[in-house]
C-alpha atoms as a PDB file:
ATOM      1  CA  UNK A   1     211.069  94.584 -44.803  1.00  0.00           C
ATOM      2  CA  UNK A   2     211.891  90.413 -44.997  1.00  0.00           C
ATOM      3  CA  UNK A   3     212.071  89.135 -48.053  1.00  0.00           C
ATOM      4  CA  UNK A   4     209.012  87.067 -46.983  1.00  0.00           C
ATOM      5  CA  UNK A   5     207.067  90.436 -47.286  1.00  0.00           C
ATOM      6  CA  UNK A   6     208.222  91.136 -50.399  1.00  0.00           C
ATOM      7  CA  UNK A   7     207.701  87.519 -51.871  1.00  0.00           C
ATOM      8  CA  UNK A   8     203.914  87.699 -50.803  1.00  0.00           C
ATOM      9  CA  UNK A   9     203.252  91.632 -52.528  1.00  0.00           C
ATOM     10  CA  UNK A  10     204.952  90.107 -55.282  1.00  0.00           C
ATOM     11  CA  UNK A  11     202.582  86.896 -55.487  1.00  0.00           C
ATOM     12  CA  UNK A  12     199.042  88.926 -55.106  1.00  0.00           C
ATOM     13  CA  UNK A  13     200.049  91.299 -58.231  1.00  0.00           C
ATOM     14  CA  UNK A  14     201.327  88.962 -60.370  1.00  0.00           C
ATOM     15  CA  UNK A  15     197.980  86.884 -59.804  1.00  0.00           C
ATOM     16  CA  UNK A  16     196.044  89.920 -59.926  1.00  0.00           C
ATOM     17  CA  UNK A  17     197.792  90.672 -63.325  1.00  0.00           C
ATOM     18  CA  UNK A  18     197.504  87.066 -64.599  1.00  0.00           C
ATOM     19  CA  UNK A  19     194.092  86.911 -63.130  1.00  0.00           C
ATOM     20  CA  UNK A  20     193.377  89.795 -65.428  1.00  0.00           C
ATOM     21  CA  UNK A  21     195.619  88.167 -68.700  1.00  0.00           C
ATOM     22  CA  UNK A  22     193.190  85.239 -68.173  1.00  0.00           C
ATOM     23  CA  UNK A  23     189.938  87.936 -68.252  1.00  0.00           C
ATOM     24  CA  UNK A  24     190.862  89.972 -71.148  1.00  0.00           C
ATOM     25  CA  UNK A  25     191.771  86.357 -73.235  1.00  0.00           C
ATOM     26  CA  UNK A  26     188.406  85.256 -72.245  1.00  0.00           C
ATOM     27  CA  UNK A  27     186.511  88.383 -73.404  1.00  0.00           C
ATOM     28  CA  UNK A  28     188.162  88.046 -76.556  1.00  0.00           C
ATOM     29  CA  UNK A  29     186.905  84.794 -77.376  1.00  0.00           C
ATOM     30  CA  UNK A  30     183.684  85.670 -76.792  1.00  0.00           C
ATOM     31  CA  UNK A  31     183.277  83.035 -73.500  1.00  0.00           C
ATOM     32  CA  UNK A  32     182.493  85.452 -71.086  1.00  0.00           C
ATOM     33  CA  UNK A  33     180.185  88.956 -72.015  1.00  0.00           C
ATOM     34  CA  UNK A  34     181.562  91.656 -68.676  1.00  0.00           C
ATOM     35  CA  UNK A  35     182.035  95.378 -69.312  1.00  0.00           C
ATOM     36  CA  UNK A  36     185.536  95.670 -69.696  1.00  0.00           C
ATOM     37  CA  UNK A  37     185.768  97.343 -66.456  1.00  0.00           C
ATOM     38  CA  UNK A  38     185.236  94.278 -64.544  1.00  0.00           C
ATOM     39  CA  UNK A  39     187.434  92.237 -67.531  1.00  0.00           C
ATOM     40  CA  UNK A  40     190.136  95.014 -66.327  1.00  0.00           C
ATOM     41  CA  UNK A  41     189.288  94.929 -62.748  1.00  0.00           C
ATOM     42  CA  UNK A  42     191.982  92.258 -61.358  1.00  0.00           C
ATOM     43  CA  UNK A  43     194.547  94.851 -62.767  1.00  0.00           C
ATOM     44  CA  UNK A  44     192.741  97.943 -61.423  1.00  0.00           C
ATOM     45  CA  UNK A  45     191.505  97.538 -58.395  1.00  0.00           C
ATOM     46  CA  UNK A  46     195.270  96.521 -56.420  1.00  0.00           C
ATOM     47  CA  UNK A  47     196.117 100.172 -57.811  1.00  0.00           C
ATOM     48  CA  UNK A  48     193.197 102.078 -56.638  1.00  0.00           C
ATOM     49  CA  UNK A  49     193.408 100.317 -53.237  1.00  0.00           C
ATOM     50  CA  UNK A  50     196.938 101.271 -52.839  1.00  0.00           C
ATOM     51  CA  UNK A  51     196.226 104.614 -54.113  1.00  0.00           C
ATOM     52  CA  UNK A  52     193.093 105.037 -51.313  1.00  0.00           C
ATOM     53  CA  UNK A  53     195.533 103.920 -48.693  1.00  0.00           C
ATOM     54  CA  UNK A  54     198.186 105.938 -49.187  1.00  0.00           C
ATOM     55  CA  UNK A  55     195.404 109.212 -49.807  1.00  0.00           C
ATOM     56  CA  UNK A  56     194.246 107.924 -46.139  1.00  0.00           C
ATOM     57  CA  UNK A  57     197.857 107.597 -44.622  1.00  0.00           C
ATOM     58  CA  UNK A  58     198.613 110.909 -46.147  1.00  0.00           C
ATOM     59  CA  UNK A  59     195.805 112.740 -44.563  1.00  0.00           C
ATOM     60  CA  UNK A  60     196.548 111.381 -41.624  1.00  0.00           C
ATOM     61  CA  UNK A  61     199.845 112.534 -41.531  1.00  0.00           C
ATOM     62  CA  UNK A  62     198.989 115.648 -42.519  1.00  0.00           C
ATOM     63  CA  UNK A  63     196.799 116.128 -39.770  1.00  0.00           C
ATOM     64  CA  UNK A  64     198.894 114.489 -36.981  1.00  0.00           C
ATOM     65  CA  UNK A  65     201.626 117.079 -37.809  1.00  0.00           C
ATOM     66  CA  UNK A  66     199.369 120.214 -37.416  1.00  0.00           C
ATOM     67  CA  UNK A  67     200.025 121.766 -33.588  1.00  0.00           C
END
């Protein structure tokens, strides 16, 4: 891996995570009125994605190695 790749994973979740910073100080002062699931969801949603793609690459693997 370049350190280009790893400068632009870095960028998305640290905007993702201020992205969410900026959601949850906005809920707080009563400007916006979301669930808190979509407040949260900048900080969520990176995680779950990675976690679905790694479920998918692991099933694949898994089946790729059976004879």
């Amino acid at each position: 891996m370049t350190d280009n790749q790893k400068t632009n994973v870095t960028v998305s979740f640290n905007f993702s995570f201020m992205l969410g910073l900026a959601f949850i100080v906005l809920k707080l002062c009563h400007v916006i009125e979301w669930a808190w699931i979509w407040v949260l969801a900048p900080i969520w949603i990176p995680f779950a994605l990675l976690t679905l793609l790694l479920l998918i690459i692991g099933i694949i693997a898994l089946f790729a190695t059976r004879p």
